[in-house]
N, C-alpha and C. Protein backbone atom coordinates (compact mmCIF):
# COMPACT_ATOMS: atom_id res chain seq x y z
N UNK A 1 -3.67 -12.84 -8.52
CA UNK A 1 -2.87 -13.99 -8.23
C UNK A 1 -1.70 -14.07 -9.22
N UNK A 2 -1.92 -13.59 -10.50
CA UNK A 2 -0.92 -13.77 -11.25
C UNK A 2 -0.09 -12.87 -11.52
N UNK A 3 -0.33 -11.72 -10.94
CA UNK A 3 0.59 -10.57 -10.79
C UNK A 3 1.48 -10.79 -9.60
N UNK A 4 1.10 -11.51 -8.62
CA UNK A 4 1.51 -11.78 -7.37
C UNK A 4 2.50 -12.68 -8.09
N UNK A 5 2.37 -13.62 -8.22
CA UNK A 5 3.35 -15.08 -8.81
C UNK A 5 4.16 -13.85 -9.84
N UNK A 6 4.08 -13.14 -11.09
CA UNK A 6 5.05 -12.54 -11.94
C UNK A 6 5.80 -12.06 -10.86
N UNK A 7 5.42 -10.93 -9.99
CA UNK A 7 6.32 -10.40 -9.06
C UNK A 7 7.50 -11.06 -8.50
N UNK A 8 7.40 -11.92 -7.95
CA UNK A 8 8.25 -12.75 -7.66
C UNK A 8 9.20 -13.88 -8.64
N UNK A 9 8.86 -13.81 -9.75
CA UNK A 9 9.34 -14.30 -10.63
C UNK A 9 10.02 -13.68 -11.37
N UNK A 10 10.12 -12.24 -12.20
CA UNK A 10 10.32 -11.15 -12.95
C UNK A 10 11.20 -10.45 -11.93
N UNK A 11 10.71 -9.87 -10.18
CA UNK A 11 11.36 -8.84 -9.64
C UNK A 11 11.92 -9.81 -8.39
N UNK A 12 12.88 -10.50 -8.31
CA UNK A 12 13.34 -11.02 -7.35
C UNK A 12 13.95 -9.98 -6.07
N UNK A 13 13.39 -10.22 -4.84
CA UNK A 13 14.12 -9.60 -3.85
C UNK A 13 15.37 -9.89 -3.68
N UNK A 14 15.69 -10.69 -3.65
CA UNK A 14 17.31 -11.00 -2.89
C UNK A 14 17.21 -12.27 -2.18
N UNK A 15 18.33 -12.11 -1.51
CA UNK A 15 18.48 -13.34 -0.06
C UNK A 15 18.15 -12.58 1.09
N UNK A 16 17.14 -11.19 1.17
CA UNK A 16 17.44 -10.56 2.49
C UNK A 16 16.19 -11.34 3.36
N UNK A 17 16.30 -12.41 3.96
CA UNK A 17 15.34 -13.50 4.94
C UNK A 17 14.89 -12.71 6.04
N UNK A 18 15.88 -11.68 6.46
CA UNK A 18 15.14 -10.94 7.59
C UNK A 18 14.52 -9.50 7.12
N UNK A 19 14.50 -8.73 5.83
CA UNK A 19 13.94 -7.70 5.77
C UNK A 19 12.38 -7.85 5.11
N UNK A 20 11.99 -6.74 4.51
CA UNK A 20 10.58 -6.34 3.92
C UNK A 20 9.77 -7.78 4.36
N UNK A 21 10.21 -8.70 3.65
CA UNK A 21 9.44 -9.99 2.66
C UNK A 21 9.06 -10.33 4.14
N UNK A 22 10.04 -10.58 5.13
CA UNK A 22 9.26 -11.52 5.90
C UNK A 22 8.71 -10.83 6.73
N UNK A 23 8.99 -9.33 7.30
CA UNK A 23 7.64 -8.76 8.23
C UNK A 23 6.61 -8.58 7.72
N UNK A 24 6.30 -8.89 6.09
CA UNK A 24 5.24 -8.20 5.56
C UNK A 24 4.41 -9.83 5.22
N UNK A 25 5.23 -10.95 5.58
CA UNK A 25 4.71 -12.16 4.95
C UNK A 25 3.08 -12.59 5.66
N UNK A 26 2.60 -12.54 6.83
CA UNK A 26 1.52 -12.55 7.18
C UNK A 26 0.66 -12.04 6.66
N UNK A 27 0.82 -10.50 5.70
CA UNK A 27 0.00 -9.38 4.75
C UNK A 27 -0.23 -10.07 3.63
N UNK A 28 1.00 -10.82 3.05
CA UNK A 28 1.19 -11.70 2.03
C UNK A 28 -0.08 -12.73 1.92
N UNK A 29 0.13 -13.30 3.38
CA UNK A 29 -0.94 -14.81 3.17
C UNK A 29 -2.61 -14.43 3.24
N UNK A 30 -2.57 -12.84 3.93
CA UNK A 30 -3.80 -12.46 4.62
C UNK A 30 -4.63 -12.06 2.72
N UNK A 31 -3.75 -11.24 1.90
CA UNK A 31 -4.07 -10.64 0.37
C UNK A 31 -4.56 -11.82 0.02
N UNK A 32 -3.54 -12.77 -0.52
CA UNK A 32 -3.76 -13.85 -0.85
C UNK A 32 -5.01 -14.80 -0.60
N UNK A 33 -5.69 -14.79 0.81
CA UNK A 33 -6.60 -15.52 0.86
C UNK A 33 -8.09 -14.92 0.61
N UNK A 34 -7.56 -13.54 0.92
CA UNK A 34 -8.47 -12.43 0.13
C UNK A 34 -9.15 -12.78 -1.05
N UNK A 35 -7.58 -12.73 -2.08
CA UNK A 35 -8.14 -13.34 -3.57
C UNK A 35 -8.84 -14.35 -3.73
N UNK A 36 -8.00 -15.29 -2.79
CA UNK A 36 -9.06 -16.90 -2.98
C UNK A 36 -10.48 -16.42 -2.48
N UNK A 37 -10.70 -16.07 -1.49
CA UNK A 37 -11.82 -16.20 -1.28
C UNK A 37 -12.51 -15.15 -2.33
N UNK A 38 -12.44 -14.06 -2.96
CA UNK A 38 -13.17 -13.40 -3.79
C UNK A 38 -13.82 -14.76 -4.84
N UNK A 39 -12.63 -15.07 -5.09
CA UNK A 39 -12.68 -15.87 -6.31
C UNK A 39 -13.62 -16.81 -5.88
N UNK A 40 -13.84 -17.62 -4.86
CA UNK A 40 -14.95 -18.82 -4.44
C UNK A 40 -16.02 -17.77 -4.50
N UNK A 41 -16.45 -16.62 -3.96
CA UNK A 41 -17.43 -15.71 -3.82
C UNK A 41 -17.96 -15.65 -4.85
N UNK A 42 -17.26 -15.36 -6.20
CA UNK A 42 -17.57 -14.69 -7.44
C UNK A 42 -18.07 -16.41 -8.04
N UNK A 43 -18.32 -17.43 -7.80
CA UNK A 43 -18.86 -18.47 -8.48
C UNK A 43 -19.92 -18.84 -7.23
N UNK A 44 -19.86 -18.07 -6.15
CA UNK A 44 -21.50 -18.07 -5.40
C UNK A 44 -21.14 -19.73 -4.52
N UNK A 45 -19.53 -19.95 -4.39
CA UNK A 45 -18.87 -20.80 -3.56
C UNK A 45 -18.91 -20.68 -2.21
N UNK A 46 -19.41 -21.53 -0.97
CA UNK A 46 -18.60 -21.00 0.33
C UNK A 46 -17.17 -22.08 0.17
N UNK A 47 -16.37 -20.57 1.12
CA UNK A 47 -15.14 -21.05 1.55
C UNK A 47 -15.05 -20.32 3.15
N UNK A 48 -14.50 -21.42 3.69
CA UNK A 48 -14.26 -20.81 4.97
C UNK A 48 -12.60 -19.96 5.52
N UNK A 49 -13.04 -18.84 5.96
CA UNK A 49 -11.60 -18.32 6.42
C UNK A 49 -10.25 -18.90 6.35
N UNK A 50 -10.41 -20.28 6.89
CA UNK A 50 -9.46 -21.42 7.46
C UNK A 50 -9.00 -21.95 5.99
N UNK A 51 -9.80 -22.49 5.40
CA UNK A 51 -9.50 -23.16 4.25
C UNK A 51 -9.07 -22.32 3.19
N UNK A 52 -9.83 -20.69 3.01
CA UNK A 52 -8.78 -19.62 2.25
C UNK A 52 -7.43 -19.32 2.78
N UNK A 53 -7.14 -19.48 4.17
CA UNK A 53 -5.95 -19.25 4.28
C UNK A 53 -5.12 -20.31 4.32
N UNK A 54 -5.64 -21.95 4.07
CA UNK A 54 -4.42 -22.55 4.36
C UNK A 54 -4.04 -22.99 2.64
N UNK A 55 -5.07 -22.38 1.98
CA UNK A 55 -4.81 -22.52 0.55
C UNK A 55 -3.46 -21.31 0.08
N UNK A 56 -3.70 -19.84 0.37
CA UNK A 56 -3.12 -19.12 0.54
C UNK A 56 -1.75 -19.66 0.81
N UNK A 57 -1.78 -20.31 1.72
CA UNK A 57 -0.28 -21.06 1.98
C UNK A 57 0.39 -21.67 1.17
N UNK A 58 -0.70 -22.75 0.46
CA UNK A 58 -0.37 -23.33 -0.89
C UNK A 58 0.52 -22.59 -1.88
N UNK A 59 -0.50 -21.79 -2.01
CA UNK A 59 -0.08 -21.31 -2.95
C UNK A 59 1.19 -20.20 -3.18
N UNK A 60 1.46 -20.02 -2.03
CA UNK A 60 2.81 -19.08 -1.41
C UNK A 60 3.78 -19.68 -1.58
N UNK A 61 3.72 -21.22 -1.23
CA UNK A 61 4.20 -22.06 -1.05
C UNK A 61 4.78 -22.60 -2.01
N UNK A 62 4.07 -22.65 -3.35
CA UNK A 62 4.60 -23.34 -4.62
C UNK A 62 4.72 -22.40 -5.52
N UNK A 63 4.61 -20.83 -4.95
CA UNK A 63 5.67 -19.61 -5.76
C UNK A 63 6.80 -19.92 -5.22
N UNK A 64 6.94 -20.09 -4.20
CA UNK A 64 8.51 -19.74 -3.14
C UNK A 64 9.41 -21.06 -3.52
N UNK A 65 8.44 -22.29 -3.73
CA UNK A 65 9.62 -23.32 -4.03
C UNK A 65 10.42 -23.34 -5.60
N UNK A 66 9.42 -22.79 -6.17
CA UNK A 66 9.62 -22.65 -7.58
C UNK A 66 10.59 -21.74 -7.68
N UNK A 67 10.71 -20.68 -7.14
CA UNK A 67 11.33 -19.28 -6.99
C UNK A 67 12.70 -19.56 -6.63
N UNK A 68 12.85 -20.62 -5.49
CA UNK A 68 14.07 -21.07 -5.28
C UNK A 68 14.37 -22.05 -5.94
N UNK A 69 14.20 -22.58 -6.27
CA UNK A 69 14.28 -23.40 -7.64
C UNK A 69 15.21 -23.38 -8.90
N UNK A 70 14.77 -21.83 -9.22
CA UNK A 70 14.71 -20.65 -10.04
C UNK A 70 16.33 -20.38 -10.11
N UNK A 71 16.53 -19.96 -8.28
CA UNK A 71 17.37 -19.13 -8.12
C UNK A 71 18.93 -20.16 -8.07
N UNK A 72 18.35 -21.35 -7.83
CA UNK A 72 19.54 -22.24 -7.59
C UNK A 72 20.21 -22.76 -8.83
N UNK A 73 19.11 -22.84 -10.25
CA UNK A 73 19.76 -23.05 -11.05
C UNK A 73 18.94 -22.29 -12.18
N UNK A 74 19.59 -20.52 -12.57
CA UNK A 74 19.06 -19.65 -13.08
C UNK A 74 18.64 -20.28 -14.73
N UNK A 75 19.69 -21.04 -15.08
CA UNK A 75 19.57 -21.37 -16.52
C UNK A 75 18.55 -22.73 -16.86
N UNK A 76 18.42 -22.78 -15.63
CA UNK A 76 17.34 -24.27 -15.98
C UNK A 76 15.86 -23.70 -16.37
N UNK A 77 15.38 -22.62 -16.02
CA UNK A 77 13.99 -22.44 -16.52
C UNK A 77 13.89 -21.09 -16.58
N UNK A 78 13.27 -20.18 -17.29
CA UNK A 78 13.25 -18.73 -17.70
C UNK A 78 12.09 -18.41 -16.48
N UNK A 79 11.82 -17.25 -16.54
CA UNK A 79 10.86 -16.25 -15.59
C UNK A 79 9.39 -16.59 -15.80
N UNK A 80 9.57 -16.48 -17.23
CA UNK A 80 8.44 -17.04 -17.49
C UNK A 80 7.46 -18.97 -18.04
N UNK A 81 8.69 -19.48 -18.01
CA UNK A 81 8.73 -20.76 -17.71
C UNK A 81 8.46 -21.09 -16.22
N UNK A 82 8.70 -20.56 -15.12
CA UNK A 82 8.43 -20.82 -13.88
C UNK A 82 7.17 -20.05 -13.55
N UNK A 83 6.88 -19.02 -14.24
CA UNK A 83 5.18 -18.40 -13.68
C UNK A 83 4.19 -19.86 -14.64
N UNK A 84 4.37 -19.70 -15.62
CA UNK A 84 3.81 -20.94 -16.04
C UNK A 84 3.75 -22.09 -15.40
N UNK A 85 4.56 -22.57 -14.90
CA UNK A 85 4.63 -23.62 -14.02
C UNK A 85 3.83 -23.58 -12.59
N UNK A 86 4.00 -22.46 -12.08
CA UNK A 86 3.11 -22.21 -10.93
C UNK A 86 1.73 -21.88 -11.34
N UNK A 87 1.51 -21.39 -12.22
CA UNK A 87 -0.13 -20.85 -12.44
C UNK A 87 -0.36 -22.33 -12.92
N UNK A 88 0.11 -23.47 -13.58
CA UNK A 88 -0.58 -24.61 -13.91
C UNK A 88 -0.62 -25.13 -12.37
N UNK A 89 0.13 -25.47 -12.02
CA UNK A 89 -0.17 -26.07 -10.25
C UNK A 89 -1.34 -25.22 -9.50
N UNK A 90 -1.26 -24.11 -9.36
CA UNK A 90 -1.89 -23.19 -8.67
C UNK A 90 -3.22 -23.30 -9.14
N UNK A 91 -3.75 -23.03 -10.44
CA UNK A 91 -4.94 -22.94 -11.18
C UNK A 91 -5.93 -23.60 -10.47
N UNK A 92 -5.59 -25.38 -10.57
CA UNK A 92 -6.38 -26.31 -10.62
C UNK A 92 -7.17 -26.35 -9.13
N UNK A 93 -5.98 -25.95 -8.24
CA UNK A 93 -6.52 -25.93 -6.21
C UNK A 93 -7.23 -25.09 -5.97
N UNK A 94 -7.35 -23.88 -7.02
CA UNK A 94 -8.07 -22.72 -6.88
C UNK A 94 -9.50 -22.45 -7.69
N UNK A 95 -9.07 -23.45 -8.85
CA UNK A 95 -10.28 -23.72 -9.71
C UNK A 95 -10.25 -22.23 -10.70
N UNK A 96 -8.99 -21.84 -11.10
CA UNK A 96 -8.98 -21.49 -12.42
C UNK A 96 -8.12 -21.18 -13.18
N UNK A 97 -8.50 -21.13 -14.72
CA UNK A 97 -7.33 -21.49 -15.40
C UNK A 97 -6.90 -19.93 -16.12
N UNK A 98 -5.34 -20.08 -16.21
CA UNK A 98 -4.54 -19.44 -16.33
C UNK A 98 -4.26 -19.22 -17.79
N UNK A 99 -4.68 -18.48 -18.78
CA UNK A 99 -4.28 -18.78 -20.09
C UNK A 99 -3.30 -17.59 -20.51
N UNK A 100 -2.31 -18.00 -21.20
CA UNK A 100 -1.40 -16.96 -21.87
C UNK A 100 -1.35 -17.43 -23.26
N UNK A 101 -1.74 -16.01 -24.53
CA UNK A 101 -1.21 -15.81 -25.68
C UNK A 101 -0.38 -16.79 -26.56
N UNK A 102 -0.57 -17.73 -27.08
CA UNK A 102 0.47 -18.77 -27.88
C UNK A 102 1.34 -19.41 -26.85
N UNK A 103 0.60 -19.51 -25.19
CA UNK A 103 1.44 -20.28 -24.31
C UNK A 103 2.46 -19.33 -23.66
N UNK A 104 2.91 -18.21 -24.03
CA UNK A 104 3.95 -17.14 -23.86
C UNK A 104 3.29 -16.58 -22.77
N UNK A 105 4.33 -16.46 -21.29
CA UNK A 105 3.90 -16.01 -20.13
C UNK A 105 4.01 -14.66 -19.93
């Protein structure tokens, strides 16, 4: 999950709305709910399909706003000021926490 969120934070695609990102975005939400659900698995959680994927969304959701965010006003928050920001939002819906080194993302 948090390699997923750096990616997008660190390696920005572009503005290209119609290439890679969005034929591949269904793969995106499908990985994604993957993880969630490992992650409910690995604490002996049920989660249902439905509810990993509409979390998945979530959480796509509050990389991508952040991301544009990001992009609209580059000097307002660093790369790693905005993965931080998403892994604290993200953490809590997913039920875990995100720790980095002296806070440093």
């Amino acid at each position: 999950m948090e390699a997923f969120a750096r990616s997008v934070f660190f390696n920005p695609a572009g503005n290209d709305a119609t290439g890679t990102e969005t034929a591949n975005r269904d793969l995106c939400i499908q990985t994604l709910s993957g993880w969630i659900a490992d992650i409910h698995a690995g604490r002996s959680e049920t989660l249902t399909p439905d509810d990993a994927r509409k979390l998945a969304i979530g959480v796509s959701a509050v990389i991508d706003g952040i991301s544009l965010e990001r992009s609209l006003n580059p000097v307002g928050m660093t790369a790693a000021e905005a993965l931080q920001i998403a892994l604290d939002i993200i953490g809590p819906k997913i039920g875990v926490v995100f720790a980095f080194p002296d806070g440093a993302a």
